[in-house]
Structure formats: structure tokens, C-alpha cells
Protein backbone atom coordinates (compact mmCIF):
# COMPACT_ATOMS: atom_id res chain seq x y z
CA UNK A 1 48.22 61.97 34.95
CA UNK A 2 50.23 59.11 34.38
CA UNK A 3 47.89 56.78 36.71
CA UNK A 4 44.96 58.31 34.99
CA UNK A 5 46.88 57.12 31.26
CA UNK A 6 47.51 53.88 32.51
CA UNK A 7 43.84 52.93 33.76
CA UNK A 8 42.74 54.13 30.15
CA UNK A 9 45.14 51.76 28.98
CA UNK A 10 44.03 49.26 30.85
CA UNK A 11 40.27 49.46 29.86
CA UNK A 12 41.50 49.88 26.15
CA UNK A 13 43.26 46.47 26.65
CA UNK A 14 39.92 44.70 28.76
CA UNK A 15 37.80 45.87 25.73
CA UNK A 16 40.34 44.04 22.97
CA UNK A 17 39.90 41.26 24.90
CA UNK A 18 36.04 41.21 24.66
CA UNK A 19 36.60 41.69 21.07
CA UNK A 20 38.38 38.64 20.34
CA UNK A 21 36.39 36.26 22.67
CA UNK A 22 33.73 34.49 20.14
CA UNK A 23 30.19 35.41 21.82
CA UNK A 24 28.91 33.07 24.16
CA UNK A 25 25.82 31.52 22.74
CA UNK A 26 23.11 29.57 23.50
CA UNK A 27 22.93 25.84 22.61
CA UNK A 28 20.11 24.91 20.94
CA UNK A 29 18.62 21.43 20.21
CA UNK A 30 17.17 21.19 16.85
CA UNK A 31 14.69 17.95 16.45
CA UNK A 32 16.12 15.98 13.58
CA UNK A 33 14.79 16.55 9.59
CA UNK A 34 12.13 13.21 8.55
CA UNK A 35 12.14 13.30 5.27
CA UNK A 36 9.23 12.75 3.03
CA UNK A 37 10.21 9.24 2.49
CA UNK A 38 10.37 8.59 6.20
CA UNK A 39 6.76 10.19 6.34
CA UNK A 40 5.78 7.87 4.04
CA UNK A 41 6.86 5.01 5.20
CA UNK A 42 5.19 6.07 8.78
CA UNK A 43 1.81 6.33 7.13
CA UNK A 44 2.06 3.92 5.12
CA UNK A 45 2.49 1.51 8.12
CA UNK A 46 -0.55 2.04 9.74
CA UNK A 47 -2.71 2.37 5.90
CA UNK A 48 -3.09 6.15 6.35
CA UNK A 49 -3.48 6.74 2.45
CA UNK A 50 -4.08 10.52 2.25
CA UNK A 51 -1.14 11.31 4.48
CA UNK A 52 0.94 8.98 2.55
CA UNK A 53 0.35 9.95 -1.13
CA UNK A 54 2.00 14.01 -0.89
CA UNK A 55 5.31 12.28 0.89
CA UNK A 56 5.08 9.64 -1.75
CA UNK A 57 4.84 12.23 -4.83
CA UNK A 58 7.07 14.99 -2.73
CA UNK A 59 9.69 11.79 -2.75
CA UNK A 60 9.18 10.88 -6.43
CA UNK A 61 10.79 14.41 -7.05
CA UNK A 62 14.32 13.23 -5.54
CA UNK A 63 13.76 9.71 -6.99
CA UNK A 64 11.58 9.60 -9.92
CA UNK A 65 13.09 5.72 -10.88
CA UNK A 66 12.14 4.60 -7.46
CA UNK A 67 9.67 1.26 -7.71
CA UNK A 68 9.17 1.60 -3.96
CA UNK A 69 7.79 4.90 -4.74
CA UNK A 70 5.60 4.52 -8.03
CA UNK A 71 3.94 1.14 -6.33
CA UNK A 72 3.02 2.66 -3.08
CA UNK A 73 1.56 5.81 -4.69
CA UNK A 74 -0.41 3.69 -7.01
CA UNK A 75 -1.77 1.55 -4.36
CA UNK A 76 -2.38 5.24 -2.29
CA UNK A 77 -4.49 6.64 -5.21
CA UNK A 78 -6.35 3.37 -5.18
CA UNK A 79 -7.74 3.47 -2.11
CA UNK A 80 -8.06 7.42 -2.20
CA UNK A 81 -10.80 6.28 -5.71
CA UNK A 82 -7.91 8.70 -7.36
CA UNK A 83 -8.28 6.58 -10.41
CA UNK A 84 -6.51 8.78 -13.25
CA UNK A 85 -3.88 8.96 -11.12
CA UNK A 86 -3.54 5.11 -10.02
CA UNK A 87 -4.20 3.83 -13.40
CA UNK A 88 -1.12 6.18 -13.95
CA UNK A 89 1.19 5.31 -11.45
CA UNK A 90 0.58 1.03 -12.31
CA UNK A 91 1.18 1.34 -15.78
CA UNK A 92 4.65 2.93 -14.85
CA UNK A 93 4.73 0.14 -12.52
CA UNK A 94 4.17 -2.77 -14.97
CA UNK A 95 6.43 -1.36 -17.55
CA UNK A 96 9.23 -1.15 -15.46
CA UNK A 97 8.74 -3.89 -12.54
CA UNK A 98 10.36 -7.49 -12.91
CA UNK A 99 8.00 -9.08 -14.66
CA UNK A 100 7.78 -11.75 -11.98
CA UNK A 101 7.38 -9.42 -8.85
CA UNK A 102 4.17 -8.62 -6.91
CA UNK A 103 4.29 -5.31 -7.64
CA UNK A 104 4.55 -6.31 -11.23
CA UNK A 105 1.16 -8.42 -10.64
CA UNK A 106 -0.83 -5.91 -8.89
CA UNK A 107 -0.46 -3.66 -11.21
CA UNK A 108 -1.73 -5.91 -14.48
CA UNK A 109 -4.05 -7.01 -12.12
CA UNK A 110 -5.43 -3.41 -11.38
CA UNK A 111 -4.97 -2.26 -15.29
CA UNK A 112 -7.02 -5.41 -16.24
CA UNK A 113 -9.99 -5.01 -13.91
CA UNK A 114 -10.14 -1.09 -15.44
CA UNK A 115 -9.75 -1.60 -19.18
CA UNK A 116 -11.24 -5.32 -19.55
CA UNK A 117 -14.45 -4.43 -20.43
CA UNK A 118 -14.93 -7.80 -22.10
CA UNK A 119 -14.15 -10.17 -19.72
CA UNK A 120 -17.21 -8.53 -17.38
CA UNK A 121 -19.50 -8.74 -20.50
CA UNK A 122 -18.66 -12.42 -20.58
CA UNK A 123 -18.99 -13.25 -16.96
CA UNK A 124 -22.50 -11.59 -16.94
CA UNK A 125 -23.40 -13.63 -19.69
CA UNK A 126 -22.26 -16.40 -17.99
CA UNK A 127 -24.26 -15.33 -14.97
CA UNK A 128 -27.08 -14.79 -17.23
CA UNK A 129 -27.01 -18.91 -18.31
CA UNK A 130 -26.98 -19.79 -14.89
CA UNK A 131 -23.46 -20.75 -14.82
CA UNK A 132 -21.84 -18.48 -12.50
CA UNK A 133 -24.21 -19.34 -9.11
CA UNK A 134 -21.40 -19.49 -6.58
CA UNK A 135 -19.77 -17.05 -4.61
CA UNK A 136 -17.23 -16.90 -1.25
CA UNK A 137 -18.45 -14.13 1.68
CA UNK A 138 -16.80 -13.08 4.91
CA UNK A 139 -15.39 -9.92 7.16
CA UNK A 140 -11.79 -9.29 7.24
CA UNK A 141 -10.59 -8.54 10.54
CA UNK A 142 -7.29 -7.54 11.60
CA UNK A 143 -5.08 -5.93 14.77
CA UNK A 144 -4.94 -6.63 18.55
CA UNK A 145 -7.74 -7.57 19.15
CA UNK A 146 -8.59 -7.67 15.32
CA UNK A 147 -11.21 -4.95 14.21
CA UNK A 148 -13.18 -5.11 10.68
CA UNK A 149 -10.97 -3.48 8.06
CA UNK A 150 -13.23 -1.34 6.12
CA UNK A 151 -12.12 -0.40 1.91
CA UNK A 152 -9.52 -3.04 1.97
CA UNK A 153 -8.90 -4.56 -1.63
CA UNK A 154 -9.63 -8.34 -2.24
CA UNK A 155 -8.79 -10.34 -5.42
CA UNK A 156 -10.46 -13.25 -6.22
CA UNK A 157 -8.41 -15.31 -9.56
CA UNK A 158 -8.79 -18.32 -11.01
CA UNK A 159 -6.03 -20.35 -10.95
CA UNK A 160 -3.64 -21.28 -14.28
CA UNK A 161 -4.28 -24.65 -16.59
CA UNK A 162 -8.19 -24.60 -14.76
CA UNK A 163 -11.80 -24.08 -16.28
CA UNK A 164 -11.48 -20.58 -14.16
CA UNK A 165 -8.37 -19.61 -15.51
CA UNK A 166 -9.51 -16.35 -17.15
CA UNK A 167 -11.73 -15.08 -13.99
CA UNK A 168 -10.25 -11.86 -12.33
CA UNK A 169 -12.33 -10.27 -9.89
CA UNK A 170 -11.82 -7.46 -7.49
CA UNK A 171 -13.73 -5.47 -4.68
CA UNK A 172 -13.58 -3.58 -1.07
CA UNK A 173 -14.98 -4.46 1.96
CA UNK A 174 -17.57 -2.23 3.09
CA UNK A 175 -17.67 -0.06 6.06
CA UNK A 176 -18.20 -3.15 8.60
CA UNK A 177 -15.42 -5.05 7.08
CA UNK A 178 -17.39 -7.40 4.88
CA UNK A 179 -17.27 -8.58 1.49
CA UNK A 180 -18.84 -10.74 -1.25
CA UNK A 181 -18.06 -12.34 -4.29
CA UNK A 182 -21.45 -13.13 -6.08
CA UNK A 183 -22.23 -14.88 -9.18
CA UNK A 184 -19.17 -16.69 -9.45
CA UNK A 185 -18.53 -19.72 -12.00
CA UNK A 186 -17.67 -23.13 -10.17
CA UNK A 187 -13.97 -23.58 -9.64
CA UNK A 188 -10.71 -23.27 -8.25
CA UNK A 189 -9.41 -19.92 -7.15
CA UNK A 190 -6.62 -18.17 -5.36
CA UNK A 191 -7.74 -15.52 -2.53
CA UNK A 192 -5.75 -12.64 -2.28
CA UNK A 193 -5.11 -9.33 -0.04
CA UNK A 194 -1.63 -7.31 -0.23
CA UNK A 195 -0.78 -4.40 1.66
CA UNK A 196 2.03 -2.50 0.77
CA UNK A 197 2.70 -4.98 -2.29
CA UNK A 198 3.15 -7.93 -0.01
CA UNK A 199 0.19 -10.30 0.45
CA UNK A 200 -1.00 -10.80 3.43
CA UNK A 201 -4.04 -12.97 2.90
CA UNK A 202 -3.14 -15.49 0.24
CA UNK A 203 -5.68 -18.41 -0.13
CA UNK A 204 -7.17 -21.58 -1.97
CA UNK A 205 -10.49 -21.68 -2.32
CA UNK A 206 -12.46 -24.49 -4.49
CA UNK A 207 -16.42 -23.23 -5.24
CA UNK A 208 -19.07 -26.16 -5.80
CA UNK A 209 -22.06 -25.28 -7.86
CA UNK A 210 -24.19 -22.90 -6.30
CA UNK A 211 -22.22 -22.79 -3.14
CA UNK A 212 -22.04 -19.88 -1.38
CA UNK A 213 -18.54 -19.88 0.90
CA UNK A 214 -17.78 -18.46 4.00
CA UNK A 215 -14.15 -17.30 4.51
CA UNK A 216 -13.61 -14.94 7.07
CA UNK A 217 -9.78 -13.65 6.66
CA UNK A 218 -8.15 -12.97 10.47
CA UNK A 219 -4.95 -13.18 11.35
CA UNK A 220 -5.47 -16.60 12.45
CA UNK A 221 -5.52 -17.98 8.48
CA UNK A 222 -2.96 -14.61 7.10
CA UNK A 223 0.57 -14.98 5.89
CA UNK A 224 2.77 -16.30 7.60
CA UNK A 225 0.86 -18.39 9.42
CA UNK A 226 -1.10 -19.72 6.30
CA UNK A 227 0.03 -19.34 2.27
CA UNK A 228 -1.44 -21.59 0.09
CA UNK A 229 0.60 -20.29 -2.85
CA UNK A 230 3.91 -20.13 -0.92
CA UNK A 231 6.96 -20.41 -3.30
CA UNK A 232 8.14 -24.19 -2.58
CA UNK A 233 11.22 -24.31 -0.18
């Protein structure tokens, strides 16, 4: 009897024990949280608009303020032809931008090739006079090895205190990387492709009457390795 008590005590004690012990548990590696900035940023890197723009707006939730955020999504909904909402996006840009920053520029830039309907009356009414006969052609190329960049935005501006101060003109490259400025007035212009709000084709180009000009942009004439409008050192 009193063996029999003292086993029972025993197991009452063993099964205490167990009761305090914490459980033994598994371990179990959880892969790290990317937020939707970081997802972003990842697709905006390689120019992979649609899967940039949700991140970009999911972000703008956190951080409505952000400039980062409001130029990138602009520049997304540009090359996704989501014009209501890119028109959108660079006017929040250009109010609230330096004044002197690229992103600041772009966005006029963009705003004035939408709503400047009389600016393209006048230039086809130059083009009408027989003025405006030049123009500057080309494929834009870029990687390793460099591949034709299909839908990639060119600017083409004429430059301040010049006879071509008040051109602005924009366009894509078609599916086989090429473009084509037609029916431009003689002059002096500045060349210009940005990607995420930095340029990275940035060029001089002078016109002759009636020339047409071949400029093909590769990485071989792109910033760094050729600015013409680099800020003087």
C-alpha cells in the first residue's frame, strides 16, 4: 500500500513537471516582409510599369507627401496611356516639386504637351509655310548587348534665348525601338530621355533647313558618358 502511494506520487510529481516545461516547438523560418515600396523600386528598375504602379499607389497610402512616390506613379501611368491619372499625379508633382528639379520639369513638360493646344496649331501652321522641313530620326537601344527599347518617351526642346525657344515636342518609340521627329523648324535643340526622373539621354542637336538627322541614342552617347547640358563643375 504504501509502495503503491508512493509510485502515484511519483507520477503525480513527473506530470507537474510536464506541466511547467514550455512545449517544445518547431522553429520556423519566415521569409522577410518587402514592402510595397521595395516592390516598387524592384519594378521600377527594370521599367516594369504595370507591376510598379499598385506598389506605387499601395505606398502613397503610408506616404501621401512622398515626391518619390507621386513622380514615379505619374511617369507609371504614362507609359501605361493612363492619362487621367498621369495628368493627375504631375500636376501634384509640379505644385509641390522644387521648382528647379527634374521632376519639377517633367511634369510641366508633360502638362504642356496635354493642354497646349495652341502651340501644335502654330507649329502646323508653320509646317504648313514650309518652315518646319527638318526633323532628327534614330532607334534607341539599350542593355548588354543593347536591344531596341520599344514606348520609351523622347523630348525634343528648343533651347532658351533661340529662334526655337518655344518648340516642345514629345513621342515614343515604336515597337522596333525607333523614332522620328518630323516637320521640325530649323534650330537648336536639347534631346532628352529620363527614366525614373533622371535623364539618361541628354543631347545637343542643331537642325539645318530641311535636314533630316540621324541620332541613334546607345549607351555609347547616354549619361554619363555624354551630357551636353551637364550642370558646369
Amino acid at each position: 500500500m504504501i509502495r503503491a502511494l508512493g509510485l502515484l506520487l511519483l507520477g503525480a510529481m513527473l506530470v507537474l513537471a510536464g506541466c511547467q516545461r514550455a512545449p517544445a516547438t518547431r522553429t520556423v523560418e519566415h521569409a522577410p516582409t518587402v514592402s510595397d515600396l521595395d516592390e516598387a523600386k524592384q519594378a521600377l528598375a527594370v521599367a516594369n510599369w504595370g507591376a510598379a504602379a499598385p506598389h506605387l499607389r499601395a505606398a502613397l497610402q503610408q506616404d501621401p507627401d512622398s515626391l518619390f512616390l507621386h513622380s514615379n506613379l505619374a511617369i507609371c501611368a504614362s507609359w501605361l496611356d493612363l492619362t487621367d491619372e498621369a495628368d493627375h499625379e504631375f500636376q501634384w508633382v509640379r505644385d509641390h516639386a522644387p521648382s528647379d528639379s527634374e521632376e519639377a520639369a517633367t511634369a510641366r513638360r508633360w502638362l504642356a504637351k496635354r493642354g497646349d493646344s495652341a502651340e501644335t496649331e502654330a507649329n502646323l501652321a508653320a509646317a504648313s509655310r514650309g518652315v518646319a522641313d527638318s526633323g532628327v530620326h534614330g532607334i534607341v537601344m539599350w542593355g548588354e548587348p543593347p536591344v531596341p527599347q520599344n514606348r520609351l518617351q523622347l523630348f525634343l526642346m528648343g533651347l532658351p534665348n533661340t529662334p526655337t525657344k518655344d518648340g516642345r515636342y514629345a513621342l515614343r518609340t515604336d515597337e522596333n525601338g525607333a523614332y522620328a521627329f518630323q516637320r521640325i523648324p530649323a534650330g537648336t535643340y536639347k534631346l532628352e530621355v529620363l527614366l525614373m526622373m533622371k535623364p539618361r539621354w541628354r543631347l545637343k542637336l542643331t537642325l539645318e533647313p530641311g535636314q533630316e538627322l540621324v541620332v541613334d541614342l546607345t549607351p555609347e552617347n547616354s549619361v554619363p558618358r555624354r551630357d551636353d547640358f551637364a550642370p558646369a563643375q
